[in-house]
Each structure stands twice: as C-alpha cells, then as structure tokens.
Protein backbone atom coordinates (compact mmCIF):
# COMPACT_ATOMS: atom_id res chain seq x y z
CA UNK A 1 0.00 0.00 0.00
CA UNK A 2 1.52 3.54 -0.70
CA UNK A 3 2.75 5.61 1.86
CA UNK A 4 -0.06 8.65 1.02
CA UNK A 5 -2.82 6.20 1.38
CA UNK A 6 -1.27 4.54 4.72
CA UNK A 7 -0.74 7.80 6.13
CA UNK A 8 -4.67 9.09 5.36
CA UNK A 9 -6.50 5.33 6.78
CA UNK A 10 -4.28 6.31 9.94
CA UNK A 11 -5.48 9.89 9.89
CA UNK A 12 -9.00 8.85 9.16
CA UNK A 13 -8.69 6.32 12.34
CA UNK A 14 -7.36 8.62 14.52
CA UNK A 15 -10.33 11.33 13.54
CA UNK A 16 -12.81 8.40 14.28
CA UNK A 17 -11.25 7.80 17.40
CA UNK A 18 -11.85 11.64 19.16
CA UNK A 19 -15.31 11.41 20.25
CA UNK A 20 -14.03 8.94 22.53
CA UNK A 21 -11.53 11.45 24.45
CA UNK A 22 -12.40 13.55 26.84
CA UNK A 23 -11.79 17.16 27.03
CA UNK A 24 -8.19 17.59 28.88
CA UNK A 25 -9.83 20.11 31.29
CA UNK A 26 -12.77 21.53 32.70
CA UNK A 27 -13.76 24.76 30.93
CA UNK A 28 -16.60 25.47 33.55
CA UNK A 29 -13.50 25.68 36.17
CA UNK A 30 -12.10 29.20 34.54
CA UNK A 31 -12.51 32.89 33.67
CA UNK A 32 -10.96 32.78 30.34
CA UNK A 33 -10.32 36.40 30.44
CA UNK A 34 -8.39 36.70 33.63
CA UNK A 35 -5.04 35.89 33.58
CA UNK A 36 -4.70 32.89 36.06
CA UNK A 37 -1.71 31.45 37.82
CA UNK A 38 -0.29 28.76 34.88
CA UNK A 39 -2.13 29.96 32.42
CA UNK A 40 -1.43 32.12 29.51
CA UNK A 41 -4.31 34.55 28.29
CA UNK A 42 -3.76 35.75 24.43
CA UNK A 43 -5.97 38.65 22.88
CA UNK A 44 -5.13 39.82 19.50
CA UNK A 45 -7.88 41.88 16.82
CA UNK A 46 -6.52 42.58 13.38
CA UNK A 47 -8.50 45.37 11.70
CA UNK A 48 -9.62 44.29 8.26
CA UNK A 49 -10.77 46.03 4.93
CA UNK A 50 -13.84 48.24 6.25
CA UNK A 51 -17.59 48.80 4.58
CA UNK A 52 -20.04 51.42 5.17
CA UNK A 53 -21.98 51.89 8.41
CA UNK A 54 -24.69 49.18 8.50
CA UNK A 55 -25.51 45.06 7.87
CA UNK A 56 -22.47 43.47 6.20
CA UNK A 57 -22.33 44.36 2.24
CA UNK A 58 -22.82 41.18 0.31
CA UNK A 59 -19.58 39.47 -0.81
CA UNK A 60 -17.93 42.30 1.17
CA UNK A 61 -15.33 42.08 3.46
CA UNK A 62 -17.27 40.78 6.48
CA UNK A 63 -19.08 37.87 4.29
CA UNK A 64 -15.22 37.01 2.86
CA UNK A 65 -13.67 36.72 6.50
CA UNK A 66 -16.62 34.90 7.54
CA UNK A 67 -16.16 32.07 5.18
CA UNK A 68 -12.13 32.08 5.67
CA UNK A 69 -12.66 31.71 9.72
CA UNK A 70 -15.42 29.11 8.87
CA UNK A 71 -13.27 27.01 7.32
CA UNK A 72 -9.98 27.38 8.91
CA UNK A 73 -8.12 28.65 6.62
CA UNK A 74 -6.62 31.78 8.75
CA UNK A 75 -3.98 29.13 9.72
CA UNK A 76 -0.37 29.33 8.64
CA UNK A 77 -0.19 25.50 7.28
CA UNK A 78 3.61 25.67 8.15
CA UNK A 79 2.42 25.76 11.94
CA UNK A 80 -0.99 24.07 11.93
CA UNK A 81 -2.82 22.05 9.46
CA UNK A 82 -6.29 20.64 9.71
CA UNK A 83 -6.48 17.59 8.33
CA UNK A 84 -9.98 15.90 8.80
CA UNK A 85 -13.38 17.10 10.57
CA UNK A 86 -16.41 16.54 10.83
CA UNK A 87 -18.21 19.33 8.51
CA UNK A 88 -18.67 22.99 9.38
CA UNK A 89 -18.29 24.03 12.75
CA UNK A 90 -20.70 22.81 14.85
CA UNK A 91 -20.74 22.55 18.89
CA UNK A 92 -19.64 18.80 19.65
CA UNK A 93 -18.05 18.21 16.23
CA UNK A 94 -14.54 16.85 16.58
CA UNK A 95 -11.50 18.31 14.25
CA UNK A 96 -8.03 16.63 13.93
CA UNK A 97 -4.87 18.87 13.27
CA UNK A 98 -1.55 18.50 12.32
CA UNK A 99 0.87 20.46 14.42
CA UNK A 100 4.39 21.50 12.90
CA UNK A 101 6.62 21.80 15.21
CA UNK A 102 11.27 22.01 15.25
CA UNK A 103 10.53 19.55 12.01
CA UNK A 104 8.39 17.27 13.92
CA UNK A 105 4.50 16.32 13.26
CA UNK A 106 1.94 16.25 16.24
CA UNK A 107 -1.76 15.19 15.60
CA UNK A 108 -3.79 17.19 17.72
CA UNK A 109 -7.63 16.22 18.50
CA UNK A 110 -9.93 19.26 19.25
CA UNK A 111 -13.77 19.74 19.85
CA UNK A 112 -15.92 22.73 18.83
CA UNK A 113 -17.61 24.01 21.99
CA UNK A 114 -19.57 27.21 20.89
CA UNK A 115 -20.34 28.99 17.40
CA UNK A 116 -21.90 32.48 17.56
CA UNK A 117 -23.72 33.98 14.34
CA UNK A 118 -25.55 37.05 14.87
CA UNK A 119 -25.42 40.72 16.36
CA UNK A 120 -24.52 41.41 19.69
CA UNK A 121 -23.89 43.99 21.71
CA UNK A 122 -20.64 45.17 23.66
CA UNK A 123 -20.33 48.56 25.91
CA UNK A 124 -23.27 50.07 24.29
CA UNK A 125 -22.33 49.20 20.54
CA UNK A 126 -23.99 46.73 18.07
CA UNK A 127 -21.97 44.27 15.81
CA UNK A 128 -22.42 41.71 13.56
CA UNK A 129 -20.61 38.42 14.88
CA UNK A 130 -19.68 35.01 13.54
CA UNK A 131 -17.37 32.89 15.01
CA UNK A 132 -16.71 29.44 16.86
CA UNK A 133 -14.52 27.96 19.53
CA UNK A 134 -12.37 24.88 19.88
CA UNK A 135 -11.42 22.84 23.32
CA UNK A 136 -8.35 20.57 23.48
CA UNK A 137 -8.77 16.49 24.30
CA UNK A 138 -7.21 14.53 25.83
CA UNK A 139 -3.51 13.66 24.22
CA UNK A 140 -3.34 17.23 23.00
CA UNK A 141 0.41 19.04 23.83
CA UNK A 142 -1.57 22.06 25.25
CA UNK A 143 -4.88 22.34 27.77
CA UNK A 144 -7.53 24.81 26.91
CA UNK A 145 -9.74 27.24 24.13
CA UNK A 146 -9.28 29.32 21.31
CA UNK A 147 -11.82 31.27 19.95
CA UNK A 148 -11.62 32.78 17.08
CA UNK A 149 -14.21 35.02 14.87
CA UNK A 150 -15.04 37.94 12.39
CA UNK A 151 -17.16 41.21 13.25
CA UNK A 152 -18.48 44.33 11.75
CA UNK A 153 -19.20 47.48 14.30
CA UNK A 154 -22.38 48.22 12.54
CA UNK A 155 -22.17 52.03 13.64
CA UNK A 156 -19.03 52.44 12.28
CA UNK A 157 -18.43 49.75 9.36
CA UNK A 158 -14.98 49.01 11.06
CA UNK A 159 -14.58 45.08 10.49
CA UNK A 160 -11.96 43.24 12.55
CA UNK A 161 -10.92 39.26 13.06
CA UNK A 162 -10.15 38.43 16.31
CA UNK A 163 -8.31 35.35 18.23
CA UNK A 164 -8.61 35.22 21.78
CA UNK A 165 -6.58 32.09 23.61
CA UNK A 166 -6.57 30.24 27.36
CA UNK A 167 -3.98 27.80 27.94
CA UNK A 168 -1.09 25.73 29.29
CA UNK A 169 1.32 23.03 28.19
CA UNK A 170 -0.49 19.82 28.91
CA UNK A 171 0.61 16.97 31.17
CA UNK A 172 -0.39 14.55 28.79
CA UNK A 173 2.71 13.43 26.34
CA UNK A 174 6.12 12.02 27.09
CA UNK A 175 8.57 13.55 28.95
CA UNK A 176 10.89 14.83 26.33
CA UNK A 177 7.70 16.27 24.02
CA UNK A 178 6.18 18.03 26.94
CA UNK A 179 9.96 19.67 27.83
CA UNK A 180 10.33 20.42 24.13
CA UNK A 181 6.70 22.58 24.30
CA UNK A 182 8.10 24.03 27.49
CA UNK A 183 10.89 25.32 25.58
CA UNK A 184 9.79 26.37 22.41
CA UNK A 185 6.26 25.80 22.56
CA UNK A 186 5.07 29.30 24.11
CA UNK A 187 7.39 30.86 20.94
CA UNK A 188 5.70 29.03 18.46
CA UNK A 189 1.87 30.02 20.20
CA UNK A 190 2.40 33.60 19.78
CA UNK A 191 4.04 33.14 15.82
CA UNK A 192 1.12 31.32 15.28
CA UNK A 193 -1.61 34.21 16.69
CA UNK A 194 0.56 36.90 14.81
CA UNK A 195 0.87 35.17 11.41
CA UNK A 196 -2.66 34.19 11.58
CA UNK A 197 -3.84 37.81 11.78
CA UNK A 198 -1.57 38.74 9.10
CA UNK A 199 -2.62 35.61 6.82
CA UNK A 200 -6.08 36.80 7.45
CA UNK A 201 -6.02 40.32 6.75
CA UNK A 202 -4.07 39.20 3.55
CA UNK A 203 -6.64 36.62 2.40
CA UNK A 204 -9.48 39.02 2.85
CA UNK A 205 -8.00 41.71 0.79
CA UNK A 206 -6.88 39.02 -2.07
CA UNK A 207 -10.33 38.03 -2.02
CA UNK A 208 -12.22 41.56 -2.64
CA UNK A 209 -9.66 42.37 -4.73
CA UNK A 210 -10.00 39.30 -7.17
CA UNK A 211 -13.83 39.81 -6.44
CA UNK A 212 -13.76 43.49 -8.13
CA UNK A 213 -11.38 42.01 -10.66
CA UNK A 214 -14.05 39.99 -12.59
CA UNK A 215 -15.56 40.59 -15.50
CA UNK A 216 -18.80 41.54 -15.04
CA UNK A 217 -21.73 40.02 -17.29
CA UNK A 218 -23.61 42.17 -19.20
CA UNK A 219 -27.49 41.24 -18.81
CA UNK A 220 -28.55 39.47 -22.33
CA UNK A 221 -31.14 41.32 -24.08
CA UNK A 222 -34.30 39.55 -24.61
CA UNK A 223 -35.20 38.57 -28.34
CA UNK A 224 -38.49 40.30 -29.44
C-alpha cells in the first residue's frame, strides 16, 4: 500500500477515534479572560478592509472573512494544518490537526464548543458576529480554548478578526515532548496568533480584490 494512502486510513482512524476522548480540562472551572496562575491569556484583533456603516455588504469584506474563519483557513499550514473534521463548525463536532513543530509532526484532537452567528452587543455598541470555539482532548500538547471570529461594528463599518486564547502546556505526552513545548512551545503560540492575523487580513484583501477584478456580465437582451 503507498505511503499517502497509509498515512490518510491512519489519519482517518485517529479522527474516528476523538469522540471517545475527553476534554483535557474543565472549561466550567475558569474565567478565560483573567489571567490565572499557569495559564497564559492571548488577545489579538486585526482590523480588516472596512464597509459602510450598516448590515455586512454582500460578498464584502465581512461575508469574505466569515467564510475564511469558517473554514480554517486563517492558519499558517507551516504551523498548523487541519487535516480531517467533521463538517462545518458545529458545537460537539470533533476536528483533527496536524501540528508543525522544530521539524516534527503532532496530531492534535480538538472539539468545537460554541459557534456564535448574529449581532450582539458590547459597551453600548452593536456588531455583527460570527465565530466558533475549539477545546483541546485529551492527548493534545496544550490544555484549553481558542476562539476565534469575524465582526463588523455596525455604527461604524470598522470590520476586525479576532483570536482570543486560554492555555497551558499539557501533562499529557512524554517527557521529552512536553519539555520540548516548554521550551519552544510558548514561541511558536504567539508566531502562530501573529501570522494568523496577518494571513487573514491578507486573504481578505486578495479576495475583494480578485472579487472586483471579474468581469462583469452584461445582462442578455431579450429577443423580441
């Protein structure tokens, strides 16, 4: 059998294996906005191409960030790769990544906890809000949640993505892995926030930009 199809029956076991792992901690145990002893709290917002005051524009820059958080794809595939799930995100679905990491490969299982889609309020403003969160399992290298999602202030227009993180290394793996993440691994969590927000902010203008680029189609005139 070749290698590729070896390696994707072993991915495709170890995908069908998550819903069988418990989370690797108790989310109901912490204020994931308060820095707490052993844990590391991350907050970063990347402004993004903005639209007029209002409900997102269609095929805007809200819509295109929306679909490019929905699917993962904010995520520098030199750090983190997703390499099966279970559809779009969806509290309880199960995702299985590939983490990159000193030139060695980590499969990481995750669950989707929460996915907001809708306006919501925050200090008096309104904003239009999509976005989803994933918990680690049980064998993962770190403990905790990372949210991540897109929103337009809809008195301003301003459009941002934001990431928000809660974590720690894990107790889970061997020794010499869970040293290694001591190490290196807090580097590597902040590269991987930074570069995600840049990736994004790229995408979304590549996107309206190739959007505006196409030809438009004149309407056909109807035969008399």
């Amino acid at each position: 059998m070749r290698p590729g199809r070896l390696k994707r029956r072993r991915m495709r076991r170890l995908h069908d294996g998550l819903p069988r792992r418990p989370l690797n901690f108790d989310p109901g145990r912490y204020d994931m906005h308060r820095p707490q002893r052993g844990w590391h709290v991350d907050d970063y917002r990347q402004p993004l191409p903005a639209e007029p005051p209002g409900p997102p524009v269609p095929g805007g820059s809200w819509e295109t960030a929306r679909r490019l958080v929905r699917d993962y794809q904010y995520a520098d595939p030199a750090i983190i790769r997703r390499i099966r799930h279970s559809g779009p995100p969806e509290p309880g679905r199960d995702m299985l990544l590939e983490g990159r990491f000193y030139g060695l490969r980590f499969y990481l299982g995750l669950r989707i906890g929460r996915v907001v889609d809708g306006v919501v309020e925050e200090n008096g403003r309104l904003a239009r809000v999509y976005g989803w969160n994933y918990r680690t399992l049980k064998g993962h290298l770190e403990r905790g949640q990372m949210d991540q999602e897109v929103r337009k202030w809809l008195d301003t227009g301003e459009v941002e993505f934001h990431v928000h993180a809660f974590s720690q290394p894990s107790s889970d793996p061997n020794p010499i892995v869970r040293l290694g993440f001591r190490m290196f691994g807090r580097h590597m969590q902040v590269k991987f926030y930074r570069r995600a927000c840049r990736r994004m902010e790229a995408l979304t203008k590549a996107r309206l930009d190739a959007h505006r680029d196409e030809p438009r189609k004149e309407p056909r005139e109807e035969l008399q």
